[in-house]
Each structure stands twice: as structure tokens, then as C-alpha cells.
C-alpha atoms as a PDB file:
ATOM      1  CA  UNK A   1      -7.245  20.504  -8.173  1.00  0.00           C
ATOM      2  CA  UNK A   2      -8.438  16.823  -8.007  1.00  0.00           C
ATOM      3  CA  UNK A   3      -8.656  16.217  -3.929  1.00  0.00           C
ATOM      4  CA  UNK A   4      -7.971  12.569  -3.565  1.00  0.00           C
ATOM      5  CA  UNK A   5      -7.265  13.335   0.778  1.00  0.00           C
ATOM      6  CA  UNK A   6     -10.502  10.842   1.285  1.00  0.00           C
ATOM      7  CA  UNK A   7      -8.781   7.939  -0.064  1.00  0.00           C
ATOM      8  CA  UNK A   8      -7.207   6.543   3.152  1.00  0.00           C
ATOM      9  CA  UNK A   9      -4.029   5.370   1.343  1.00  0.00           C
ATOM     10  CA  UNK A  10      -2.806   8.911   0.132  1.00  0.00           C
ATOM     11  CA  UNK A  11      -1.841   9.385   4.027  1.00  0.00           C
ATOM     12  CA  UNK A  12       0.842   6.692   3.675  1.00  0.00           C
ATOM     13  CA  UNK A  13       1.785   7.199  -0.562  1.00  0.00           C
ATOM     14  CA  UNK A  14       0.821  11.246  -1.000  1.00  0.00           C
ATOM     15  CA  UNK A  15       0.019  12.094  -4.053  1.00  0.00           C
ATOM     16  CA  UNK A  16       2.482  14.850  -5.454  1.00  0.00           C
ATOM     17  CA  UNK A  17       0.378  14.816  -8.632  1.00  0.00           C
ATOM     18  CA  UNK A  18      -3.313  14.227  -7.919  1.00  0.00           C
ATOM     19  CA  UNK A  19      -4.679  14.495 -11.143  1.00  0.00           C
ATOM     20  CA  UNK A  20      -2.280  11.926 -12.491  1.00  0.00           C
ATOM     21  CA  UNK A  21      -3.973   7.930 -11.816  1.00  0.00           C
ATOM     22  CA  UNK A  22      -2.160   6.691  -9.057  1.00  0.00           C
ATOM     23  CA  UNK A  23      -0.319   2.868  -9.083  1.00  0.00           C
ATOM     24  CA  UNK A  24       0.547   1.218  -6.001  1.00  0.00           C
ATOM     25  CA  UNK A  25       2.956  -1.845  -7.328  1.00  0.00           C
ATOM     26  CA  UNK A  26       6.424  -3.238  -6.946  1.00  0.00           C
ATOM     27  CA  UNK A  27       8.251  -4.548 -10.263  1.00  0.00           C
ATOM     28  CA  UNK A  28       7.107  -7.939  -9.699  1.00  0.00           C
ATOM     29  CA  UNK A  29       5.630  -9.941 -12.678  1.00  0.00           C
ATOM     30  CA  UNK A  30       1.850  -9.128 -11.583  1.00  0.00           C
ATOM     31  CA  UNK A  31       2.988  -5.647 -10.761  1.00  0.00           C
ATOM     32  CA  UNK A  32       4.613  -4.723 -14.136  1.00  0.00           C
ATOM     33  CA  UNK A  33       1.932  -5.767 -16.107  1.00  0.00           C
ATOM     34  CA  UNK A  34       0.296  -2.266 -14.797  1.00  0.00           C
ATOM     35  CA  UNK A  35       3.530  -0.172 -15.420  1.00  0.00           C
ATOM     36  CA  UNK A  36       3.853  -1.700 -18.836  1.00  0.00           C
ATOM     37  CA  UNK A  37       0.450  -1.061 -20.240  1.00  0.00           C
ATOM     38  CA  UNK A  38       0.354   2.582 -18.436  1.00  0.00           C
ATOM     39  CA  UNK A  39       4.123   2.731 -20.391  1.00  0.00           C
ATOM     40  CA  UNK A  40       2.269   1.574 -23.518  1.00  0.00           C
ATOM     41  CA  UNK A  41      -0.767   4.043 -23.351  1.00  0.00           C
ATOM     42  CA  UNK A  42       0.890   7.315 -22.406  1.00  0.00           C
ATOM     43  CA  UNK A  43      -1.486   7.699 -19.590  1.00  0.00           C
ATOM     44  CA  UNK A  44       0.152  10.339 -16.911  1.00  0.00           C
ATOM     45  CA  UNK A  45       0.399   8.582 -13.952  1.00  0.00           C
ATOM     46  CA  UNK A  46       2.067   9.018 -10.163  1.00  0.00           C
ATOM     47  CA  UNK A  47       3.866   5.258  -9.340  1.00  0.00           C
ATOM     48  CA  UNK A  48       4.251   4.603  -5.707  1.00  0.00           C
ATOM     49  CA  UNK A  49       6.561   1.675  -4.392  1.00  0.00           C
ATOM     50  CA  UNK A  50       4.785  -0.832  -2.049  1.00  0.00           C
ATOM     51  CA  UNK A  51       7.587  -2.314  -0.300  1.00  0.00           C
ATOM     52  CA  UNK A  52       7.039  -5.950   0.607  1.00  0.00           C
ATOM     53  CA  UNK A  53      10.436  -5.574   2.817  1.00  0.00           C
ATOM     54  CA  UNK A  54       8.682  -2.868   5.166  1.00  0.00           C
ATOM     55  CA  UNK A  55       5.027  -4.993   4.981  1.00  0.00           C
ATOM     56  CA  UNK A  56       3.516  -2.080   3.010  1.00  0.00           C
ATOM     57  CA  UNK A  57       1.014  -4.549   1.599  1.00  0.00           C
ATOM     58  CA  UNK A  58      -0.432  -5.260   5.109  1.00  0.00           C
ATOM     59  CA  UNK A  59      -0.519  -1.530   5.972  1.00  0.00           C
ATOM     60  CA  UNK A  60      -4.259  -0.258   6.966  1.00  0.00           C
ATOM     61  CA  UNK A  61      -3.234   2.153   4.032  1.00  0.00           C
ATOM     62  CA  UNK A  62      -2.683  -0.488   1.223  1.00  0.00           C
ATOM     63  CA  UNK A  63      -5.558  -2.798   2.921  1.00  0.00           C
ATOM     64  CA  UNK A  64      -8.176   0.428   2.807  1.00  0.00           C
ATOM     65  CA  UNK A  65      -7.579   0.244  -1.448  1.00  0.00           C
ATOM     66  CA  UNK A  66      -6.413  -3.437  -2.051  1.00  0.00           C
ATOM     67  CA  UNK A  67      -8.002  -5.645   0.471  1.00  0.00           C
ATOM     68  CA  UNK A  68      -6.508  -8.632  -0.891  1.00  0.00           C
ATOM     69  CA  UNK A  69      -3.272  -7.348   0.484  1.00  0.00           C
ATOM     70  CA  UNK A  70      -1.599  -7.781  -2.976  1.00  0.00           C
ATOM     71  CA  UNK A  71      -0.340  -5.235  -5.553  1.00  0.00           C
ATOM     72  CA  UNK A  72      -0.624  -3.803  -7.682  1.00  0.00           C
ATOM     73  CA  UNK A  73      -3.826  -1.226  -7.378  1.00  0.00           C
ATOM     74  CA  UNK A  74      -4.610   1.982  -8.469  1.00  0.00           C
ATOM     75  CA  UNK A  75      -6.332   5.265  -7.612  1.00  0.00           C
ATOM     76  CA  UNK A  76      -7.715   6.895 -10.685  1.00  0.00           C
ATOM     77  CA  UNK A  77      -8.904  10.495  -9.832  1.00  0.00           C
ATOM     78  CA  UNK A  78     -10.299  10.625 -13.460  1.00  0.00           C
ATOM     79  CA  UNK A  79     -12.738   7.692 -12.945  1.00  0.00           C
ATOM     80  CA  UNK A  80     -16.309   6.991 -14.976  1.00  0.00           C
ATOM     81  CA  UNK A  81     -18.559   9.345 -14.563  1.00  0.00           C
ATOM     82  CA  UNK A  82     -16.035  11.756 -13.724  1.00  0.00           C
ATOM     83  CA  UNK A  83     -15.510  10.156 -10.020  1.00  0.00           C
ATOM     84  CA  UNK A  84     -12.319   8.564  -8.891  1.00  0.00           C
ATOM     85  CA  UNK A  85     -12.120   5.039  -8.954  1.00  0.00           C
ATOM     86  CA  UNK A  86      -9.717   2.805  -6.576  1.00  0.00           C
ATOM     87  CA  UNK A  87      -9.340  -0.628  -8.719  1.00  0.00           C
ATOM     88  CA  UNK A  88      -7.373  -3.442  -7.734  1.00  0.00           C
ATOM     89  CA  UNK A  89      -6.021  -6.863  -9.210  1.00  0.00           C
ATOM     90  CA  UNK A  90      -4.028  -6.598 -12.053  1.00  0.00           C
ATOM     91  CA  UNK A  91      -6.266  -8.059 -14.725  1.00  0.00           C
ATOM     92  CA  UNK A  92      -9.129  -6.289 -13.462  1.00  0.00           C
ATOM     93  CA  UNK A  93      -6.771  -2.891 -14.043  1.00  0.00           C
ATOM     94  CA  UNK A  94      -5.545  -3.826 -17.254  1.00  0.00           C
ATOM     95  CA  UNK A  95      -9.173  -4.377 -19.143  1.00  0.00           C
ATOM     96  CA  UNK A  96     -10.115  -1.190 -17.268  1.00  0.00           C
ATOM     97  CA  UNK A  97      -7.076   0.513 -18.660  1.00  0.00           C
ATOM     98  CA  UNK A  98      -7.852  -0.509 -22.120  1.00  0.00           C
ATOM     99  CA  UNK A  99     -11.559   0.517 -21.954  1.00  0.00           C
ATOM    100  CA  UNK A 100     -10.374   3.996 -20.980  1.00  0.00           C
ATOM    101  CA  UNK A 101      -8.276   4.646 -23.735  1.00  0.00           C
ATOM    102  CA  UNK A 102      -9.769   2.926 -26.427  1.00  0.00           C
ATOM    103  CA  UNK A 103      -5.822   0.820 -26.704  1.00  0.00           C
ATOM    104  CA  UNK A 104      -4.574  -2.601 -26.684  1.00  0.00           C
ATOM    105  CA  UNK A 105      -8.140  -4.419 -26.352  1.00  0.00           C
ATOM    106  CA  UNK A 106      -9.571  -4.688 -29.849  1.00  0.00           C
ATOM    107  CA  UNK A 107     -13.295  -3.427 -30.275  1.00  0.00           C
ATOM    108  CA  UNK A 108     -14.378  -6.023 -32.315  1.00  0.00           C
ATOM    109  CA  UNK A 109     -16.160  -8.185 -30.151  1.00  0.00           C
ATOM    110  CA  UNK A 110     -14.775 -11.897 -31.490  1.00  0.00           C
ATOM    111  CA  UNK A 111     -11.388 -10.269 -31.216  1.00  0.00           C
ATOM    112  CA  UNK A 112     -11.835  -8.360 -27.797  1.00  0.00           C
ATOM    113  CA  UNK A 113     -12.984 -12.465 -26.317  1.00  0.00           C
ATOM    114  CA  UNK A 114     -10.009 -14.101 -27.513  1.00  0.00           C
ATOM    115  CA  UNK A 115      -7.824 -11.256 -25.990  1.00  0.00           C
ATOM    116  CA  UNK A 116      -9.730 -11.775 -22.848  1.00  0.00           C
ATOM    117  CA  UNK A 117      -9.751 -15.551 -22.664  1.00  0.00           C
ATOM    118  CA  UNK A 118      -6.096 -15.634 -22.940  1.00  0.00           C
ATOM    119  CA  UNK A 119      -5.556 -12.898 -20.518  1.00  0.00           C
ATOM    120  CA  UNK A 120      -8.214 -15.346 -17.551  1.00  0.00           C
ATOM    121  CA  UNK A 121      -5.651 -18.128 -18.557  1.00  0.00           C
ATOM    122  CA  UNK A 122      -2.626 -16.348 -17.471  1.00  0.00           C
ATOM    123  CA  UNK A 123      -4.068 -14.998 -14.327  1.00  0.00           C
ATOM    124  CA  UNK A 124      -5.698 -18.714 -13.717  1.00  0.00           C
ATOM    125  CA  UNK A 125      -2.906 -21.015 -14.889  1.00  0.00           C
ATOM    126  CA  UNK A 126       0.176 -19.338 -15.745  1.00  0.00           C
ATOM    127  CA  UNK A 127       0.844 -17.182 -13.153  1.00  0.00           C
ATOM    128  CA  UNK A 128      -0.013 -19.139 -10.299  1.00  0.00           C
ATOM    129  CA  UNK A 129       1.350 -22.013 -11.438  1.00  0.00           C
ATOM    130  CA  UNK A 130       4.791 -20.413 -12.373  1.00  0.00           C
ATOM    131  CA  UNK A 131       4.658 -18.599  -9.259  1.00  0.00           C
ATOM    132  CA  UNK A 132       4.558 -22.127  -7.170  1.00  0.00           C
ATOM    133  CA  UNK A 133       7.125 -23.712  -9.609  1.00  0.00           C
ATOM    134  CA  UNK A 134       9.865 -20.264  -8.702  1.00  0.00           C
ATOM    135  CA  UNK A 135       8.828 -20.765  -4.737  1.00  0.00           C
ATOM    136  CA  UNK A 136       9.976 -24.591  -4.740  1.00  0.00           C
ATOM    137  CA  UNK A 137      12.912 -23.888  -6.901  1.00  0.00           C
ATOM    138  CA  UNK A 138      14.658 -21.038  -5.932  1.00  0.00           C
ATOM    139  CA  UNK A 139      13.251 -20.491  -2.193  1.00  0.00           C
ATOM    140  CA  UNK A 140      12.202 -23.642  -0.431  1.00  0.00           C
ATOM    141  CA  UNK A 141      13.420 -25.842  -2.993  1.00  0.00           C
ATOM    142  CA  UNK A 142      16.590 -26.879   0.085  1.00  0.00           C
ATOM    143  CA  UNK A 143      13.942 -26.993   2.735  1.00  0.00           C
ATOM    144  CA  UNK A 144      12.247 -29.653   0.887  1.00  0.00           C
ATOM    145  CA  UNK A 145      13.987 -33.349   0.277  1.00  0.00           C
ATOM    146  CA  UNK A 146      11.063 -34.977  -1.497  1.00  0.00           C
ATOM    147  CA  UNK A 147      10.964 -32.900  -4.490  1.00  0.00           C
ATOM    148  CA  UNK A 148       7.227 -34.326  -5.721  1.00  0.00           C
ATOM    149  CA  UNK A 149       5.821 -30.929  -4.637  1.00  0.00           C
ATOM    150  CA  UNK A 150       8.382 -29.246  -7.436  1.00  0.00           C
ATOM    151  CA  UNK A 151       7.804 -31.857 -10.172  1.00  0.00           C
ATOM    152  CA  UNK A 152       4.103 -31.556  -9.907  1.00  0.00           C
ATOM    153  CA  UNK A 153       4.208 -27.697 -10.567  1.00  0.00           C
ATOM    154  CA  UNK A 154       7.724 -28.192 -13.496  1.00  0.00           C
ATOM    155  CA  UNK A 155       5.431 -30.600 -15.174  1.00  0.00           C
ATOM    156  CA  UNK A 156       2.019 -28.037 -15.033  1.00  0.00           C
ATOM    157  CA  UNK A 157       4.603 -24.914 -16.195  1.00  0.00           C
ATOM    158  CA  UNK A 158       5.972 -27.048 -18.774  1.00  0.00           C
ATOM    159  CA  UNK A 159       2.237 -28.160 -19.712  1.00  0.00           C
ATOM    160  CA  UNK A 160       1.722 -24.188 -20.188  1.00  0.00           C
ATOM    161  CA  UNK A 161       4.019 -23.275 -22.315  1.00  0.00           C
ATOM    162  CA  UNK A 162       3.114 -25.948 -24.684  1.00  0.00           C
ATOM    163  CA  UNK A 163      -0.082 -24.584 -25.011  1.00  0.00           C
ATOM    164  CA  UNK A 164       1.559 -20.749 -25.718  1.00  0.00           C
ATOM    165  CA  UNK A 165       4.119 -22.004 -27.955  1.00  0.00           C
ATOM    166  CA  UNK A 166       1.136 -23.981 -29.846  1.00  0.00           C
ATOM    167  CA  UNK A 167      -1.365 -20.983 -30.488  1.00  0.00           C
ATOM    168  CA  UNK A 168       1.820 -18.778 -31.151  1.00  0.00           C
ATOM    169  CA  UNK A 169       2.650 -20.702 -34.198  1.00  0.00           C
ATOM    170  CA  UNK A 170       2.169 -19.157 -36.993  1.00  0.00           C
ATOM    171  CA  UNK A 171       1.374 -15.633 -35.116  1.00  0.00           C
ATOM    172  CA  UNK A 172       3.376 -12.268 -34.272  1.00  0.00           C
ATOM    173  CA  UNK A 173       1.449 -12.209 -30.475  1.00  0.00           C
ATOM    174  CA  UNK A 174      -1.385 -13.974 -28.530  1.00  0.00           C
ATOM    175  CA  UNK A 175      -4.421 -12.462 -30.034  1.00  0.00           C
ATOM    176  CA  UNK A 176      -2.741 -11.441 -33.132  1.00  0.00           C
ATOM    177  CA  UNK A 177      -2.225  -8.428 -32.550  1.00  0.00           C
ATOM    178  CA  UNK A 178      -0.121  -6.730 -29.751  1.00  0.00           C
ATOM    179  CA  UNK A 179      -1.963  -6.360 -26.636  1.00  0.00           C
ATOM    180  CA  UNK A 180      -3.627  -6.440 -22.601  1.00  0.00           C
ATOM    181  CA  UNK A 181      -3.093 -10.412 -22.990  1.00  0.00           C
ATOM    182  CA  UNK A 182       0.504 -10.382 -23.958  1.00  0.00           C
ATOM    183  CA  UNK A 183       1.318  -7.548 -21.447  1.00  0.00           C
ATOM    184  CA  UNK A 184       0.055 -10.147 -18.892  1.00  0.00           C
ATOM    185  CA  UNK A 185       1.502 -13.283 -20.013  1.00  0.00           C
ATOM    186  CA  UNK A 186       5.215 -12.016 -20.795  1.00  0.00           C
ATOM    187  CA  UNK A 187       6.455 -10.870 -17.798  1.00  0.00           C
ATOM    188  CA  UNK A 188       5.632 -14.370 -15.934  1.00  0.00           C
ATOM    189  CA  UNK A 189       7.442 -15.757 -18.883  1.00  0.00           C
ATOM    190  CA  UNK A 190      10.630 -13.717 -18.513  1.00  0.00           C
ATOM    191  CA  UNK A 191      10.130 -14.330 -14.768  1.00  0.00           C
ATOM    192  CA  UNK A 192      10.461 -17.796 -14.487  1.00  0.00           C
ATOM    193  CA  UNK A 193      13.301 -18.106 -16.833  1.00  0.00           C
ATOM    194  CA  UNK A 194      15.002 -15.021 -15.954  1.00  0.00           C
ATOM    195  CA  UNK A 195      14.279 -14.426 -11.795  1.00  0.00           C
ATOM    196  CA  UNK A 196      13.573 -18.434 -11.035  1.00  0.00           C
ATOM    197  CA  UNK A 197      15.799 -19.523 -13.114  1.00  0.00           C
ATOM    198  CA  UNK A 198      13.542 -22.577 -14.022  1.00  0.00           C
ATOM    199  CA  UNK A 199      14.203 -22.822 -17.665  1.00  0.00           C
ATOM    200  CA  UNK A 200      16.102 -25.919 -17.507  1.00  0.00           C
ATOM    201  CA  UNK A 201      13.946 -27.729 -15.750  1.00  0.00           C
ATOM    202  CA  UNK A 202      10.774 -27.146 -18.188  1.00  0.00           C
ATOM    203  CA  UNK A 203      13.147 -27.357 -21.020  1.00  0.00           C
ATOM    204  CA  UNK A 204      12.545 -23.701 -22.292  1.00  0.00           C
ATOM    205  CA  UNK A 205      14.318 -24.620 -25.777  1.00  0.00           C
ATOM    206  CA  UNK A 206      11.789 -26.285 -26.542  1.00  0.00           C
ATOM    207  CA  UNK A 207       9.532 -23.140 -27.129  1.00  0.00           C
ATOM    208  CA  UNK A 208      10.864 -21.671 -29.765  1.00  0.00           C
ATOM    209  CA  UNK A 209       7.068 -19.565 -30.119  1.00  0.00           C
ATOM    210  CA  UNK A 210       7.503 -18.356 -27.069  1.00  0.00           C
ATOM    211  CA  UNK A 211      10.861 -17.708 -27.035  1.00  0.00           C
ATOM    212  CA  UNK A 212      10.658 -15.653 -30.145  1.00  0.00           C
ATOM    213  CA  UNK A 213       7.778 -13.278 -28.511  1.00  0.00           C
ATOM    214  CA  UNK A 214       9.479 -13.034 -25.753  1.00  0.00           C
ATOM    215  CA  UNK A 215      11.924 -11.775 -27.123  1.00  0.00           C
ATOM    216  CA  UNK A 216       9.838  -9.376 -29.390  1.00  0.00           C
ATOM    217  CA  UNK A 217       8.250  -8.324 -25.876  1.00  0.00           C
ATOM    218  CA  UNK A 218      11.103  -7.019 -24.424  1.00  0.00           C
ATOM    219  CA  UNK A 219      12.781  -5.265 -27.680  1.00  0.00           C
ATOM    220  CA  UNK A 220       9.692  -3.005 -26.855  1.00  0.00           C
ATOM    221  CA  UNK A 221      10.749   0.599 -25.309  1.00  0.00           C
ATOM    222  CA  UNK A 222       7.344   0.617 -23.342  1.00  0.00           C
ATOM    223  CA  UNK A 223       8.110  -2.408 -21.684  1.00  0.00           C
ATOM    224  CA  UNK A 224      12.181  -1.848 -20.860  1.00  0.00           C
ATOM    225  CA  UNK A 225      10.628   1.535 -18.966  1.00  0.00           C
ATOM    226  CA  UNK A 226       7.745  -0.540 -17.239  1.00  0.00           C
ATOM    227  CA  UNK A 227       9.824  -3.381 -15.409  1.00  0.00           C
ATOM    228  CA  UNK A 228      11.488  -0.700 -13.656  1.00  0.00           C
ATOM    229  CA  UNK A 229       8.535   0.795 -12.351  1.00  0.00           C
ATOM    230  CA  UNK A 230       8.607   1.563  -9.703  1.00  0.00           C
ATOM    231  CA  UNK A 231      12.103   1.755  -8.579  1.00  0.00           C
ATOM    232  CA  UNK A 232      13.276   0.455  -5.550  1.00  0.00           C
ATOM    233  CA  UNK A 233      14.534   2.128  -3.031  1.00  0.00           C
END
């Protein structure tokens, strides 16, 4: 049996099933992206919740495997070279994901670029930026009487999706083919219109591209199972 009792974070999250990878997440937009793909692949896997209302991510436990203090991470007892391998931010997971299976990362090396660029522009624009757009809208947005701070981040969102709903024209997803870069752009997408409830201010009608894979997105049985992943307590 795989012993994973070295890894300091199995003494908070023990591992029922050791030989199964291990994901530390909450069903946030960063954190599904992990579920999802795992959902996608058919990889057996152990899913642990990391409770932001406790301060699990600031645990000694989470910190020993995600230093960053941010989910999600993951413990994979079945590592290269036959070693387990602790792997953290979500991007970082997702390419190794793909690599390991062979899926959802084309092997032709033009192809596997694209897929790559556009998953570095959702983890360097899109996310953050939606992410700051959702925390002066539906948090602070009261707290805050000059409303510049809001506007500058509506206008960068909005700026965003343009450039989606341009490359999606004329395509079924990102890269042309379903995969990692549409598993990490979608659930930021349903996020801020869905959670943030932001899509009036960018004017989300006007995307029909991105509305229509969206929508294709979350028809997908892989991805229903993943945004639930884990559950809350």
C-alpha cells in the first residue's frame, strides 16, 4: 500500500484511499478547474475540502503542500518516476494532469502552444481580473462610494471577453478542440455571471461566442460532477 504518512498534510486531510491522487480544493472557480479535468479523465482520485471558513488554507498542513496558501493542490502518490509528487497552482496541475494521461492537451506541438497560451491568459488576465471585478461588486462594492476602483476592473473584464468571444468565432472551443484551456477559462466565466452577478455591468449579451460555449461547457456531465467537488460541509 502506497504510504503517503510523510506528507505533513495527510495528518490534517487522511487519506482513506492512498493510492488514489489526492486534491485539496474548495468548488471555487480556480478550484474546479482540478475537479473538472480529474471528472474529465477518469483518474481515481480522494477530494478533500479545504475550508476557507475554518482557515484551512493557513493551516501548517495546507502551507507544508501549497505554500502559497491557496487551493487547490494535490498529492499524487503515483508521481514520475514512480515517486509521489505534491503539485500546486491550478494551471501548473492541469498541464501536469494532461501529460499524465495523454488527454485534453493535444500532442501536436503547434496545437499543444495555442492550448497553452490561452490557458497563461486566463490565469494572467481573466481570472484575476474577474476575481477583482466580483470583490468590488458583490463584497466591498457598499464600502466603497467612489466606484473608479470597480469601473477600472468592469471595463478590463469587459475588454476580456471581447477577446474570447473574438477567437471563438467561428470555433466549437478555445483551441478547437475541447480541452485544459477551456476547463480553465469556463468556470471564471460562469463565475462572474453566475456567483458575482456582474453580467450586466460588462454587458454579457454582447458575447454571444462565449455565451454559446458556455453553455456547451456546462451541458457536459464531467463538468456538472466537478463544480460540486468537493462538497461542502
Amino acid at each position: 500500500m502506497t504510504d503517503l504518512s510523510p506528507f505533513h498534510i495527510t495528518r490534517k486531510w487522511p487519506a482513506q484511499h492512498p493510492e488514489r491522487l489526492q486534491l485539496y480544493s474548495l468548488p471555487t472557480p480556480n478550484g474546479v478547474k482540478v475537479s473538472i479535468m480529474l471528472e474529465e479523465i477518469g483518474l481515481p482520485y480522494e477530494a478533500h475540502l479545504v475550508s476557507f471558513d475554518s482557515n484551512d488554507q493557513f493551516s501548517p498542513e495546507f502551507l507544508s503542500l501549497a505554500p502559497n496558501n491557496k487551493i487547490p493542490a494535490i498529492l499524487d502518490p503515483d508521481g514520475p518516476n514512480g515517486h509521489p509528487l505534491p503539485l500546486f497552482e491550478s494551471g501548473a496541475i492541469l498541464i501536469y494532469l494532461a501529460e499524465k494521461t495523454g488527454k485534453l492537451l493535444q500532442q501536436d506541438a503547434a496545437a499543444r502552444y495555442e492550448t497553452i497560451q490561452w490557458l497563461m491568459w486566463q490565469m494572467g488576465g481573466l481570472g484575476p481580473m474577474f476575481g477583482q471585478l466580483g470583490f468590488f461588486h458583490k463584497f466591498a462594492g457598499a464600502e466603497y462610494e467612489d466606484k473608479r476602483p470597480r469601473d477600472r476592473y468592469v471595463a478590463e473584464s469587459a475588454r476580456l471577453l471581447g477577446v474570447l468571444d473574438q477567437h471563438l468565432e467561428g470555433r466549437s472551443w478555445i483551441a478547437g478542440e475541447y480541452s485544459i484551456a477551456d476547463i480553465a477559462v469556463f468556470p471564471w466565466v460562469r463565475c462572474l455571471v453566475d456567483f458575482y452577478k456582474a453580467g450586466d455591468l460588462v454587458q454579457f449579451e454582447r458575447f454571444g461566442n462565449v455565451r454559446r460555449v458556455l453553455d456547451a461547457f456546462l451541458a457536459r456531465p464531467a463538468v456538472q460532477r466537478g463544480l460540486s467537488i468537493p462538497a461542502r460541509g
